[in-house]
C-alpha atoms as a PDB file:
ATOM      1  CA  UNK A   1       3.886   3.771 -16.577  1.00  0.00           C
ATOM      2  CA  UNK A   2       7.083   1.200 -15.412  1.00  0.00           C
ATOM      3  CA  UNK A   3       5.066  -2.291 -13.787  1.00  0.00           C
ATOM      4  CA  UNK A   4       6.419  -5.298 -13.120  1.00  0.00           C
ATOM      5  CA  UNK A   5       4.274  -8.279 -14.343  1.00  0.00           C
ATOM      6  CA  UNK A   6       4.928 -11.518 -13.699  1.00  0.00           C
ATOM      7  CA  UNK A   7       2.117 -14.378 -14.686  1.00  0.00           C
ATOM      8  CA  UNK A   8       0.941 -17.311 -12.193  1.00  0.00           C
ATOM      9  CA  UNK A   9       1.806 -20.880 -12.533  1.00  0.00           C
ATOM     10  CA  UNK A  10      -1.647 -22.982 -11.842  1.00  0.00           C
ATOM     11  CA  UNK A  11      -4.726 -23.852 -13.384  1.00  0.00           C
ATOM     12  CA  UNK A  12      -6.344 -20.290 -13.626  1.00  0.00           C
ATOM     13  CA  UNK A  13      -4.457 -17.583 -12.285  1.00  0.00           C
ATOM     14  CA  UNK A  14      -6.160 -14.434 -10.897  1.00  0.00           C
ATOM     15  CA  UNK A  15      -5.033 -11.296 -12.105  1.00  0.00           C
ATOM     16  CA  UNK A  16      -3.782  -8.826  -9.505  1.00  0.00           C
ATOM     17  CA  UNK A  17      -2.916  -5.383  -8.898  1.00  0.00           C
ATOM     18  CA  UNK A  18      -0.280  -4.673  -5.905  1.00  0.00           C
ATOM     19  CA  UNK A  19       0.121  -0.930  -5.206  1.00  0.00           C
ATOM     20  CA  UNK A  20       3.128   0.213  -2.766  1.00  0.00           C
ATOM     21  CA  UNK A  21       2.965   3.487  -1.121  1.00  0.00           C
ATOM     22  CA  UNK A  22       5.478   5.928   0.628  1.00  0.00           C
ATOM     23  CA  UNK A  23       8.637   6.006   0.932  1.00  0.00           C
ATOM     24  CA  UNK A  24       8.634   2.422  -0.945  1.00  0.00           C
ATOM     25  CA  UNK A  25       8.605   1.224  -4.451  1.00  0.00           C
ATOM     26  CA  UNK A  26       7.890  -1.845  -6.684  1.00  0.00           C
ATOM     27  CA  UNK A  27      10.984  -3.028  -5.201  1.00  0.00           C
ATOM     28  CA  UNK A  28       8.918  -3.408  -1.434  1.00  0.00           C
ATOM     29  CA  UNK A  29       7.236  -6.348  -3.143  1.00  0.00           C
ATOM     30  CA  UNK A  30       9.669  -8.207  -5.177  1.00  0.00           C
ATOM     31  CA  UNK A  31       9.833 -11.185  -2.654  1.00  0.00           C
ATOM     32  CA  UNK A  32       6.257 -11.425  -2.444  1.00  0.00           C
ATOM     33  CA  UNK A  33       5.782 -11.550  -6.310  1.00  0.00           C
ATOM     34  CA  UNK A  34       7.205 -15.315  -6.518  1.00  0.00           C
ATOM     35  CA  UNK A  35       4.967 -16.287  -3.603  1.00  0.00           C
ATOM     36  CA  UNK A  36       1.878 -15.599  -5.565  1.00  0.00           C
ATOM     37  CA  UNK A  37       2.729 -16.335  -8.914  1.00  0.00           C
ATOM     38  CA  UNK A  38       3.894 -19.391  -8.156  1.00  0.00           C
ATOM     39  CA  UNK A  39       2.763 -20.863  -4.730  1.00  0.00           C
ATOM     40  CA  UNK A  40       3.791 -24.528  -5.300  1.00  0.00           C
ATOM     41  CA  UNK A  41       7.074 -23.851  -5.566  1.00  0.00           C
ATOM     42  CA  UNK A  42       6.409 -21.980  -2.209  1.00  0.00           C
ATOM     43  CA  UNK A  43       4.700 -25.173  -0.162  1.00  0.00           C
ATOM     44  CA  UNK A  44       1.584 -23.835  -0.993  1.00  0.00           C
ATOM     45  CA  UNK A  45      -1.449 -24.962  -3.654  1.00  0.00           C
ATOM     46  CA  UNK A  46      -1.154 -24.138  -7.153  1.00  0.00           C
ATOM     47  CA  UNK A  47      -4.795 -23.582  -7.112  1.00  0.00           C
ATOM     48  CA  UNK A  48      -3.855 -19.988  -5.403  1.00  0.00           C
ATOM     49  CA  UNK A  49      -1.708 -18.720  -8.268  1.00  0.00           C
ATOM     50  CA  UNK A  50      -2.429 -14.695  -9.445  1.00  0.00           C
ATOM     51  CA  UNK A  51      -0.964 -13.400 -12.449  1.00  0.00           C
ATOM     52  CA  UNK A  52       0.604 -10.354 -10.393  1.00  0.00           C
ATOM     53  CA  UNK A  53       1.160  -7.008 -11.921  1.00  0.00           C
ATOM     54  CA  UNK A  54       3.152  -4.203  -9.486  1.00  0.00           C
ATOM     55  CA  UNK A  55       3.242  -0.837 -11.291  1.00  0.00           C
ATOM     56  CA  UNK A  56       5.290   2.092  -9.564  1.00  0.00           C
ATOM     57  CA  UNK A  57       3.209   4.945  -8.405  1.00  0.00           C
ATOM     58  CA  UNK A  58       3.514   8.007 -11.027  1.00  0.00           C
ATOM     59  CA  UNK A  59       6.178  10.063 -10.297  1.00  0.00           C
ATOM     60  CA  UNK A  60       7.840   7.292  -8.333  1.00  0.00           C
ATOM     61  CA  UNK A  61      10.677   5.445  -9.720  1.00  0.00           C
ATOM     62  CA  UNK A  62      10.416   4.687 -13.216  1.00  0.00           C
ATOM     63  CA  UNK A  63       6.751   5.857 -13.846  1.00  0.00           C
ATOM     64  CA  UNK A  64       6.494   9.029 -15.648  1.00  0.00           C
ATOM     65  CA  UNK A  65       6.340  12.411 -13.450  1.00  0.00           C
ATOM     66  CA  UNK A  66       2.976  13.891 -13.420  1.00  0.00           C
ATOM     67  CA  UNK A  67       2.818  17.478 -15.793  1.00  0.00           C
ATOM     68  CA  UNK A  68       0.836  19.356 -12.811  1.00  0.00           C
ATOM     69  CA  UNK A  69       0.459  18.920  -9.014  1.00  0.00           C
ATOM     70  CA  UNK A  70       0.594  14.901  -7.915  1.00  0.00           C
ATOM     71  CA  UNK A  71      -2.140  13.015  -8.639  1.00  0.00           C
ATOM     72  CA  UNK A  72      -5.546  11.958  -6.112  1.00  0.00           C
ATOM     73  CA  UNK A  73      -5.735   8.084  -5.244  1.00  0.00           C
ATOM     74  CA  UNK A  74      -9.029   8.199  -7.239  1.00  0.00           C
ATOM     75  CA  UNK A  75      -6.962   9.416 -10.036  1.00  0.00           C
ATOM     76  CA  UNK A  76      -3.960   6.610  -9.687  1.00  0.00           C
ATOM     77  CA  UNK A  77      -7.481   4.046  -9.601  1.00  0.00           C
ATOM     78  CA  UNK A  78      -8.571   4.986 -12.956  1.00  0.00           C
ATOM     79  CA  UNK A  79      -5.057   4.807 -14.386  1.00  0.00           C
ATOM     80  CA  UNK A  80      -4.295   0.840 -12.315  1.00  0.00           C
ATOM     81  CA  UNK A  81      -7.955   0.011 -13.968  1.00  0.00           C
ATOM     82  CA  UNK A  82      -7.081   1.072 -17.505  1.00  0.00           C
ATOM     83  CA  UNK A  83      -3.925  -0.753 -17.431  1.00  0.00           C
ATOM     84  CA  UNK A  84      -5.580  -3.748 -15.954  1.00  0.00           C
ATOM     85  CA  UNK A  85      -7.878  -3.568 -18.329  1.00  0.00           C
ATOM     86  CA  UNK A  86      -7.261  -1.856 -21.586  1.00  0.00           C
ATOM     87  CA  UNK A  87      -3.386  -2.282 -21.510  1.00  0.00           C
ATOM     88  CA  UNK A  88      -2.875  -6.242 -20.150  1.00  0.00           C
ATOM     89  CA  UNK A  89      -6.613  -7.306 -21.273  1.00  0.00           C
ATOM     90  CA  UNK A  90      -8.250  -8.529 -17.724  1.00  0.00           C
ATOM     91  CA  UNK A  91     -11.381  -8.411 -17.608  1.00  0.00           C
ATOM     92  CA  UNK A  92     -11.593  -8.977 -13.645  1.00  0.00           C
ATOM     93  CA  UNK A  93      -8.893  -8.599 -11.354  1.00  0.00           C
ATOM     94  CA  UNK A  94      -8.120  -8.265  -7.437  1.00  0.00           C
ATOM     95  CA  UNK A  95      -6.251  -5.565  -6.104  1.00  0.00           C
ATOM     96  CA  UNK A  96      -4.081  -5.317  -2.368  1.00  0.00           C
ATOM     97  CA  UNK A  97      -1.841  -2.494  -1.471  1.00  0.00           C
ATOM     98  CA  UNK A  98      -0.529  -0.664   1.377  1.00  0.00           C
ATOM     99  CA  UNK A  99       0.013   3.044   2.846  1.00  0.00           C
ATOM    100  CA  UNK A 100      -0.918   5.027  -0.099  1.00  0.00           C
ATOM    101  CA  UNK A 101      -1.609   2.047  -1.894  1.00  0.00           C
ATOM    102  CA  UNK A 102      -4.256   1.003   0.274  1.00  0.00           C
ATOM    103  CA  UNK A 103      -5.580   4.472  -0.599  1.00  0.00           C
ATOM    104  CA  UNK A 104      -5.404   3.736  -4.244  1.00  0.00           C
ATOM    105  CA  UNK A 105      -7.113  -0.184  -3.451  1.00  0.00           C
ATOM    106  CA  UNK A 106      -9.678   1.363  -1.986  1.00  0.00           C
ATOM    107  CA  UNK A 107     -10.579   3.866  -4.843  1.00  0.00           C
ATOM    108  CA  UNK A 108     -10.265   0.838  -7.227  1.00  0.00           C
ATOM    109  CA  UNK A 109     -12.960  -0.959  -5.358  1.00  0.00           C
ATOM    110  CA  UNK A 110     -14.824   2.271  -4.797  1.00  0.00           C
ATOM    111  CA  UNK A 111     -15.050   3.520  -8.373  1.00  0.00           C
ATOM    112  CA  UNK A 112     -14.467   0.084 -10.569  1.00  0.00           C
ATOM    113  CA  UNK A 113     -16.685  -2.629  -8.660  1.00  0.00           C
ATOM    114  CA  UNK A 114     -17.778  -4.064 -12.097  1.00  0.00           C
ATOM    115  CA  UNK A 115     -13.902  -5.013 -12.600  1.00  0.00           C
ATOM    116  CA  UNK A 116     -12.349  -5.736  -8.922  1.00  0.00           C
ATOM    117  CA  UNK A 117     -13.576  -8.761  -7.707  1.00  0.00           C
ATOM    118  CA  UNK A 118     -11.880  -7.558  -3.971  1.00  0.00           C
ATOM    119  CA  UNK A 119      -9.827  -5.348  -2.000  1.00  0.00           C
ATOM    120  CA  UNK A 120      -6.870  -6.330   0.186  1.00  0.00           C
ATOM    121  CA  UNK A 121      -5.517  -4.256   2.621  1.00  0.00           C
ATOM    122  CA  UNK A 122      -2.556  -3.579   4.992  1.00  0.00           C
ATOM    123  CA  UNK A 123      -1.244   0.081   6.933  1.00  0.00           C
ATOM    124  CA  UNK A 124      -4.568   1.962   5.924  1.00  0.00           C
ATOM    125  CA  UNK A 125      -5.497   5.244   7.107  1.00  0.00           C
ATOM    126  CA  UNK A 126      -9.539   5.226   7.926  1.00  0.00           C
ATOM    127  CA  UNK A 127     -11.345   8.335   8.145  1.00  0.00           C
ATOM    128  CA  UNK A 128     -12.298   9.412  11.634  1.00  0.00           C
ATOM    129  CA  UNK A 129     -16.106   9.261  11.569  1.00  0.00           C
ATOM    130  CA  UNK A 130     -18.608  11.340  13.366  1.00  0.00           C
ATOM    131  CA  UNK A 131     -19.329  10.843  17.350  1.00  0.00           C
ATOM    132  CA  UNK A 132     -20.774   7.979  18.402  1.00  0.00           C
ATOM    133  CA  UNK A 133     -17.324   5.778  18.771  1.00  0.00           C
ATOM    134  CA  UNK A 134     -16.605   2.325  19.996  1.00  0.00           C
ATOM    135  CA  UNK A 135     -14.372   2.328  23.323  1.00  0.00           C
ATOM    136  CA  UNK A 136     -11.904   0.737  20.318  1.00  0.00           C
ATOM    137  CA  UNK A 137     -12.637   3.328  18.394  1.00  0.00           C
ATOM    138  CA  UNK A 138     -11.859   6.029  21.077  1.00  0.00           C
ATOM    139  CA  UNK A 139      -8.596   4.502  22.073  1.00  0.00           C
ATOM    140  CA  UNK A 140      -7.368   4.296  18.386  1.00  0.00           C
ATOM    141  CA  UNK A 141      -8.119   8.082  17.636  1.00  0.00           C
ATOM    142  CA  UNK A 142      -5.888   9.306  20.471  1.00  0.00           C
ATOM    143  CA  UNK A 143      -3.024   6.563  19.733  1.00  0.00           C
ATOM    144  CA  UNK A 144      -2.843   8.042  16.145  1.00  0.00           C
ATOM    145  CA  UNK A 145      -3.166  12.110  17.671  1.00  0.00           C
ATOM    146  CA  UNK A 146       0.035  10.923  19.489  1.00  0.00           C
ATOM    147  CA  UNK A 147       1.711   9.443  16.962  1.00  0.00           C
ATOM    148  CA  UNK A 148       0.820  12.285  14.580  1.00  0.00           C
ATOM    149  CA  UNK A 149       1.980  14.885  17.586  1.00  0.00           C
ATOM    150  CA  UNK A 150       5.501  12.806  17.648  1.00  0.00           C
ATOM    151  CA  UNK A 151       6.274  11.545  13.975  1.00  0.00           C
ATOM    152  CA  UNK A 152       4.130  13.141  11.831  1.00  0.00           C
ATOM    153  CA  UNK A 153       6.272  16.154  11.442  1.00  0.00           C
ATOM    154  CA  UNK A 154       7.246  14.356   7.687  1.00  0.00           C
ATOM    155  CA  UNK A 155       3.507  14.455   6.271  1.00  0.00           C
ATOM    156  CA  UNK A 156       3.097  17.798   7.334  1.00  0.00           C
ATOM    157  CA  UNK A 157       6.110  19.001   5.731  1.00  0.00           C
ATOM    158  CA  UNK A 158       5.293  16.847   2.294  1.00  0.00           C
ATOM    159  CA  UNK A 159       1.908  17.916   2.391  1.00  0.00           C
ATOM    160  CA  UNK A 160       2.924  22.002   2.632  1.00  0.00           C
ATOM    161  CA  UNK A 161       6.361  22.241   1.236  1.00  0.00           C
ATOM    162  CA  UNK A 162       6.928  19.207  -0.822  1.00  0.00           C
ATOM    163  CA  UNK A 163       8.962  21.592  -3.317  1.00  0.00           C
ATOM    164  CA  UNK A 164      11.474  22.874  -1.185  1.00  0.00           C
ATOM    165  CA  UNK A 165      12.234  19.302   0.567  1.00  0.00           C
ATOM    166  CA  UNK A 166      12.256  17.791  -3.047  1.00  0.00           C
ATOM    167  CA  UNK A 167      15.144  19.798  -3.799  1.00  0.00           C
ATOM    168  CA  UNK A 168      17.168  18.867  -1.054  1.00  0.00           C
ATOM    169  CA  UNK A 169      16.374  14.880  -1.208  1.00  0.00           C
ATOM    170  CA  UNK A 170      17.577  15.037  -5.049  1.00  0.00           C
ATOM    171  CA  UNK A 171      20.378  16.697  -4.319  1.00  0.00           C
ATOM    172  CA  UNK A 172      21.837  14.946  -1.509  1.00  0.00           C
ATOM    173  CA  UNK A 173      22.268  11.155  -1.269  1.00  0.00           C
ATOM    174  CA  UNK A 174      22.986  11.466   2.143  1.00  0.00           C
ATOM    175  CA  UNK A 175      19.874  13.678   2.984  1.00  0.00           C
ATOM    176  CA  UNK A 176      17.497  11.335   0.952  1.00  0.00           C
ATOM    177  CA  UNK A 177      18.684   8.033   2.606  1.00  0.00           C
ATOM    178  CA  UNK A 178      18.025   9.610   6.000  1.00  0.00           C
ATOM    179  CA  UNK A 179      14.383  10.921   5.109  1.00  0.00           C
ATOM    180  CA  UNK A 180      13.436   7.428   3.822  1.00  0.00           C
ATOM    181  CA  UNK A 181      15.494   4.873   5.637  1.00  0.00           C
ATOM    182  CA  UNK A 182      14.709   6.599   9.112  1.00  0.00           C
ATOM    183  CA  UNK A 183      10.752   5.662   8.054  1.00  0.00           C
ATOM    184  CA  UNK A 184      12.186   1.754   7.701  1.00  0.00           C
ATOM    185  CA  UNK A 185      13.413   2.036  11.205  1.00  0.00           C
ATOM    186  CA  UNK A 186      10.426   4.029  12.926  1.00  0.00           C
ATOM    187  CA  UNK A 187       8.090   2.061  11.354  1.00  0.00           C
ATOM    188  CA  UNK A 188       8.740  -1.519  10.904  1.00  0.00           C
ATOM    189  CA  UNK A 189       9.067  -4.598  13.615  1.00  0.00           C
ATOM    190  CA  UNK A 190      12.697  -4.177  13.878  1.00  0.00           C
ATOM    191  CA  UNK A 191      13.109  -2.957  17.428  1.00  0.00           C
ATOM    192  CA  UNK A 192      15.474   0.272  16.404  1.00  0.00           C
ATOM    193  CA  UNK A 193      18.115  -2.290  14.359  1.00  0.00           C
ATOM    194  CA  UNK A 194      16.416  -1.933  10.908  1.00  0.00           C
ATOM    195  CA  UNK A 195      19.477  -4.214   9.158  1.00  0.00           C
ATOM    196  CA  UNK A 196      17.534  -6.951  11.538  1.00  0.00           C
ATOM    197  CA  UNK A 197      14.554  -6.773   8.928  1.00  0.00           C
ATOM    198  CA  UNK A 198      16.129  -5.254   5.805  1.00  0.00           C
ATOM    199  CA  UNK A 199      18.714  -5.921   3.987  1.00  0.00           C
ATOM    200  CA  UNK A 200      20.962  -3.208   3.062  1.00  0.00           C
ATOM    201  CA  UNK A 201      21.015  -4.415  -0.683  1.00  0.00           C
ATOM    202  CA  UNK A 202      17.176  -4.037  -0.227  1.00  0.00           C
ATOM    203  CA  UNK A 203      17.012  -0.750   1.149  1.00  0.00           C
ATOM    204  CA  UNK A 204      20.044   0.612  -0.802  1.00  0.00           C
ATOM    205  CA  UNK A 205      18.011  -0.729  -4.039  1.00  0.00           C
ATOM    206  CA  UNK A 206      14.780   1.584  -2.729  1.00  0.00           C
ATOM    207  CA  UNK A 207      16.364   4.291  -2.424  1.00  0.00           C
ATOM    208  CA  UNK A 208      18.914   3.946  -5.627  1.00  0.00           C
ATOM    209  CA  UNK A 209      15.311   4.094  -7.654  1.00  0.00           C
ATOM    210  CA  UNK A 210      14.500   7.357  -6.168  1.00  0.00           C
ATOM    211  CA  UNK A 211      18.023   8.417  -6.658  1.00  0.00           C
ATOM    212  CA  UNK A 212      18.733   7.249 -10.110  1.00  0.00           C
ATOM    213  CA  UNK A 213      15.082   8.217 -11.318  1.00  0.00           C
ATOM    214  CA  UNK A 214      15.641  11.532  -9.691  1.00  0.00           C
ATOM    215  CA  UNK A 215      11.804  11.184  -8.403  1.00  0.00           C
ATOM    216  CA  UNK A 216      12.295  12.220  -4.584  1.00  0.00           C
ATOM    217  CA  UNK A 217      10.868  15.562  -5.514  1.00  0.00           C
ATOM    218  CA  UNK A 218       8.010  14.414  -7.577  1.00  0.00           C
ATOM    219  CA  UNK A 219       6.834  11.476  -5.245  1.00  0.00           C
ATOM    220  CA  UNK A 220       5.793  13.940  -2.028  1.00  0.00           C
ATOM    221  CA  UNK A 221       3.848  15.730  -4.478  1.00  0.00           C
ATOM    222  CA  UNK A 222       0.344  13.298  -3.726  1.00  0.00           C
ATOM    223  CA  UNK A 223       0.732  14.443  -0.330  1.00  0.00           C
ATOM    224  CA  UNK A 224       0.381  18.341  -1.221  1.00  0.00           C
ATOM    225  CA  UNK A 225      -2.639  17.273  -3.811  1.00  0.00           C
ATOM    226  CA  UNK A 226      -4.572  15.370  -1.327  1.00  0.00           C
ATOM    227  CA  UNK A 227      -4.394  18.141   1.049  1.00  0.00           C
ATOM    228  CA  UNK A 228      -5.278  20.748  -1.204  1.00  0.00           C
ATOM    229  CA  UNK A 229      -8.159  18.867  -3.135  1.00  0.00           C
ATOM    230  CA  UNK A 230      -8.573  15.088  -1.406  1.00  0.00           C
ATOM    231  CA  UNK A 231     -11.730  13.484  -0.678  1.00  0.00           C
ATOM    232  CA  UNK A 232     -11.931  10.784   2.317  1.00  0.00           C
ATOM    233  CA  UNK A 233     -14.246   7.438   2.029  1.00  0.00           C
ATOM    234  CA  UNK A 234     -17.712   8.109   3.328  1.00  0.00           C
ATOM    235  CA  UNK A 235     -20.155   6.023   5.148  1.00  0.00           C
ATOM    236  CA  UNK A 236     -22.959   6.641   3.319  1.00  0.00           C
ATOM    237  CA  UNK A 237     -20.987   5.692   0.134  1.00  0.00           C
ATOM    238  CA  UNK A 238     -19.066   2.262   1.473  1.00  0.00           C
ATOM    239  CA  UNK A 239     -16.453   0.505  -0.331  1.00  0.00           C
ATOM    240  CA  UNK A 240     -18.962  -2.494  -1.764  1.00  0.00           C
ATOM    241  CA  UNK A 241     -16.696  -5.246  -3.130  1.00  0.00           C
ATOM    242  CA  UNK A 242     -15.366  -7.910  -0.460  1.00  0.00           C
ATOM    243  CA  UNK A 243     -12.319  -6.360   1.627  1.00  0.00           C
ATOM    244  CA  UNK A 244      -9.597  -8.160   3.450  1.00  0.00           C
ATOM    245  CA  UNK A 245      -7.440  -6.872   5.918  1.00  0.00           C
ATOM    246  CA  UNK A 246      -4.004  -7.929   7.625  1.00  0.00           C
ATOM    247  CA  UNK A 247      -2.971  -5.862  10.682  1.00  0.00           C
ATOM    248  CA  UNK A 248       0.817  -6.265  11.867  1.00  0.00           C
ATOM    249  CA  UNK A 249       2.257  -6.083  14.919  1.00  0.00           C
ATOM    250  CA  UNK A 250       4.379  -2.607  14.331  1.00  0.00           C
ATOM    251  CA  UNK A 251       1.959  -0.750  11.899  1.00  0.00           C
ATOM    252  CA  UNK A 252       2.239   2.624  10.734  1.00  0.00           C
ATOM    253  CA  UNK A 253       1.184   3.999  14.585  1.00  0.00           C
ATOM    254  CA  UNK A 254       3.100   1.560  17.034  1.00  0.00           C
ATOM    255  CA  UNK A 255       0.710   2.049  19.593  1.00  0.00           C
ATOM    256  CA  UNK A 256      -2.368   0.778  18.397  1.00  0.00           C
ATOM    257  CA  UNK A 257      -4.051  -1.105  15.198  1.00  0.00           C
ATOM    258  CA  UNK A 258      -6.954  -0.213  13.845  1.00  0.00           C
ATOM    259  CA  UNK A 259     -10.843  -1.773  15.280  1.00  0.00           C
ATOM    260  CA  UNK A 260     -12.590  -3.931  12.715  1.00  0.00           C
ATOM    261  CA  UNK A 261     -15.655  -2.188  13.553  1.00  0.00           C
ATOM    262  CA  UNK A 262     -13.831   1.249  11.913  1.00  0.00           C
ATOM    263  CA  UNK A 263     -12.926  -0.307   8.936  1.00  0.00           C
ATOM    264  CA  UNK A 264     -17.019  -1.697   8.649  1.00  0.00           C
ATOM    265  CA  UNK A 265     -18.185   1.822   7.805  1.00  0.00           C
ATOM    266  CA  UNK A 266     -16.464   1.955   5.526  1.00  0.00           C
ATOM    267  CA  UNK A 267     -15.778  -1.903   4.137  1.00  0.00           C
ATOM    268  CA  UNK A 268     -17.729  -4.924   3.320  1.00  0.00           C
ATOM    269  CA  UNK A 269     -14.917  -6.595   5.488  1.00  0.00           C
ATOM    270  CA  UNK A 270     -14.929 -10.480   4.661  1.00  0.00           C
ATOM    271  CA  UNK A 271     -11.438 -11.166   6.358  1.00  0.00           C
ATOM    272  CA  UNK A 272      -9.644  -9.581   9.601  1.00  0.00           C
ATOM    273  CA  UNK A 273      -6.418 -10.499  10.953  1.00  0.00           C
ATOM    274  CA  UNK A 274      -3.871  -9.777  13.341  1.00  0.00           C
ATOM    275  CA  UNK A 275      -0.489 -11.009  13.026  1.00  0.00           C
ATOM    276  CA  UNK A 276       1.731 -11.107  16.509  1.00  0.00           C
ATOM    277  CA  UNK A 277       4.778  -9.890  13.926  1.00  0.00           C
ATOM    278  CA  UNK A 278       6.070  -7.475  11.389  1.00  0.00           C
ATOM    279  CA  UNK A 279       5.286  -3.692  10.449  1.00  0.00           C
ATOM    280  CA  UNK A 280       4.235  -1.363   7.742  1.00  0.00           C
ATOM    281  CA  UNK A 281       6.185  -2.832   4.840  1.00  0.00           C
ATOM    282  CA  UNK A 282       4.749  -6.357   5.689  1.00  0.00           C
ATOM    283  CA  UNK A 283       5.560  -7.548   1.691  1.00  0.00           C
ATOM    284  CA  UNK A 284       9.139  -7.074   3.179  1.00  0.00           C
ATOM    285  CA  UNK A 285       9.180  -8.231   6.838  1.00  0.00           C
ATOM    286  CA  UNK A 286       6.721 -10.753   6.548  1.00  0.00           C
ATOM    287  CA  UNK A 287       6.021 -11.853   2.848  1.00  0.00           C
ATOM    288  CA  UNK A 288       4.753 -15.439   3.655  1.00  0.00           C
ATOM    289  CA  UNK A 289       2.664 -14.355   6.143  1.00  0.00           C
ATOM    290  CA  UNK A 290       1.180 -11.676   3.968  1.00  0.00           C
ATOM    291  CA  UNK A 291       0.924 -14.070   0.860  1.00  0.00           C
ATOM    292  CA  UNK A 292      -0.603 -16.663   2.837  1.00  0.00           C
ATOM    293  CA  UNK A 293      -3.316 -13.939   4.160  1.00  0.00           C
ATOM    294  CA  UNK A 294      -3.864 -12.938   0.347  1.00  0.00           C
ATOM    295  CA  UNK A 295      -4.054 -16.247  -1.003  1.00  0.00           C
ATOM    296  CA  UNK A 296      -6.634 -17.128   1.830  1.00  0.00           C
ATOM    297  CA  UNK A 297      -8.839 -13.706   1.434  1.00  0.00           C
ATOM    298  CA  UNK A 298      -8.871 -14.220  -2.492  1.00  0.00           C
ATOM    299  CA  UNK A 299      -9.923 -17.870  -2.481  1.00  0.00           C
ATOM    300  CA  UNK A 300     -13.422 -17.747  -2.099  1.00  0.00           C
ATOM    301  CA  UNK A 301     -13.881 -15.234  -4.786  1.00  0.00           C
ATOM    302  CA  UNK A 302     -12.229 -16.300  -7.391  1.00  0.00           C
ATOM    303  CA  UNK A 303     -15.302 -17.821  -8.905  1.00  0.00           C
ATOM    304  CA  UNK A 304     -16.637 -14.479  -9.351  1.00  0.00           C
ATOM    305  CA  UNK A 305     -13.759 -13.468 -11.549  1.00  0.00           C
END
């Protein structure tokens, strides 16, 4: 398992856990890292500092490919806890992480409360619950049928036939930077110029991991496995460690964010905002904004570490 870990300058640094989903890598949070490991250097209090720790998703990048099918978020939670735990020696530790990162956060806070002193989230895909909604509620549902109806072709495709569209992205540059840096466009704040948000050293980096790793192939494979054999988060079995959540402007589904009241069937939500800018890779677009929101969520619990 590849990770990045870089430890906090302050009095008593938190340990923490930042997951990255699809079709990102560590590399979506390498601007963010500095931010929390050192936040005085960053106009902020040293009082905030985490020792961060960014692994890559397995089969992504420089992590090991899976033997068999790709593995569950549950599964990626017991593997982030070990390492936490077992491998870097923390014996609490907050977690944050986005798309199917958030996913993975979640299942750490589900299934390792004893260890994860809180959950921070950004672009996280709820469950849809059973009848009665909110009028929120309602709205969201049929924003994200549309969006699925209009861009979700790609998860459908991963989800079914990750094989055969594995063996095109690794053996075309040209077809893999179109599958991944057409999500960078569609799905950030960038207004359909995505070199106004990204750099194209950043983005050529992303995809040069997928490339050079030859792990195109092996990263849809979660999609097919939670399909075939995922579980959702259930109401009657809540997410019970504090959660924090940061909603951008230009999420995953443009047309609508999600309702706090969603995410409290599922959360013990401690911390809700909405920022008037940025999109699904926030840690990129907006990484002040997003450290700021983590610093602030983590704060208060920090003496429960």
């Amino acid at each position: 398992m590849h990770f990045v870990h870089e430890r906090g300058r302050g009095p008593s640094p938190l340990p923490l856990v930042l997951t990255h989903g699809w079709p990102s890598s560590f590399v979506e949070y390498l601007d963010l890292v500095p931010m929390l490991a050192d936040p005085a250097a960053h106009g902020a209090d040293a009082a905030d500092a985490f020792d961060v720790v960014v692994p890559s998703l397995p089969g992504y990048g420089f992590s090991d490919r899976p033997a068999g099918p790709g593995l569950l978020n549950t599964e990626v939670a017991d593997l982030w806890c070990r390492l936490m735990t077992e491998g870097l020696g923390y014996d609490r530790f907050g977690a944050c992480g986005t798309d199917i990162g958030a996913g993975v956060t979640s299942r750490l806070g589900l299934r390792h409360p004893g260890r994860v002193v809180g959950v921070h989230l950004s672009a996280a895909s709820f469950p849809v619950p059973p009848e009665p909604w909110s009028a929120a509620e309602r709205e969201f549902f049929a924003a994200q049928a549309r969006w699925d109806d209009e861009e979700g072709a790609y998860a459908h495709l991963q989800a079914t036939r990750p094989q055969t569209l594995g063996y095109g992205l690794t053996d075309s540059p040209a077809a893999l930077a179109a599958w991944i840096v057409e999500k960078f466009r569609a799905w950030s704040d960038c207004d359909g110029d995505v070199e106004s948000r990204f750099s194209r050293e950043r983005l050529l980096t992303n995809l040069t991991v997928y490339w050079a790793s030859g792990t195109a192939a092996s990263s849809l494979r979660p999609y097919h496995a939670h399909r075939d054999r995922g579980a959702a988060l259930r109401e009657d079995d809540p997410v019970r460690v504090p959660m924090g959540y940061a909603s951008f402007a230009n999420e995953f589904a443009p047309q609508g964010r999600p309702p706090r009241e969603l995410a409290e069937r599922y959360f013990d939500v401690r911390r809700w905002t909405e920022s008037p800018r940025g999109g699904h890779f926030a840690a990129l677009e907006e990484p002040r904004a997003l450290a700021e929101e983590i610093r602030a969520f983590f704060r208060p619990l920090r003496a429960t570490a």
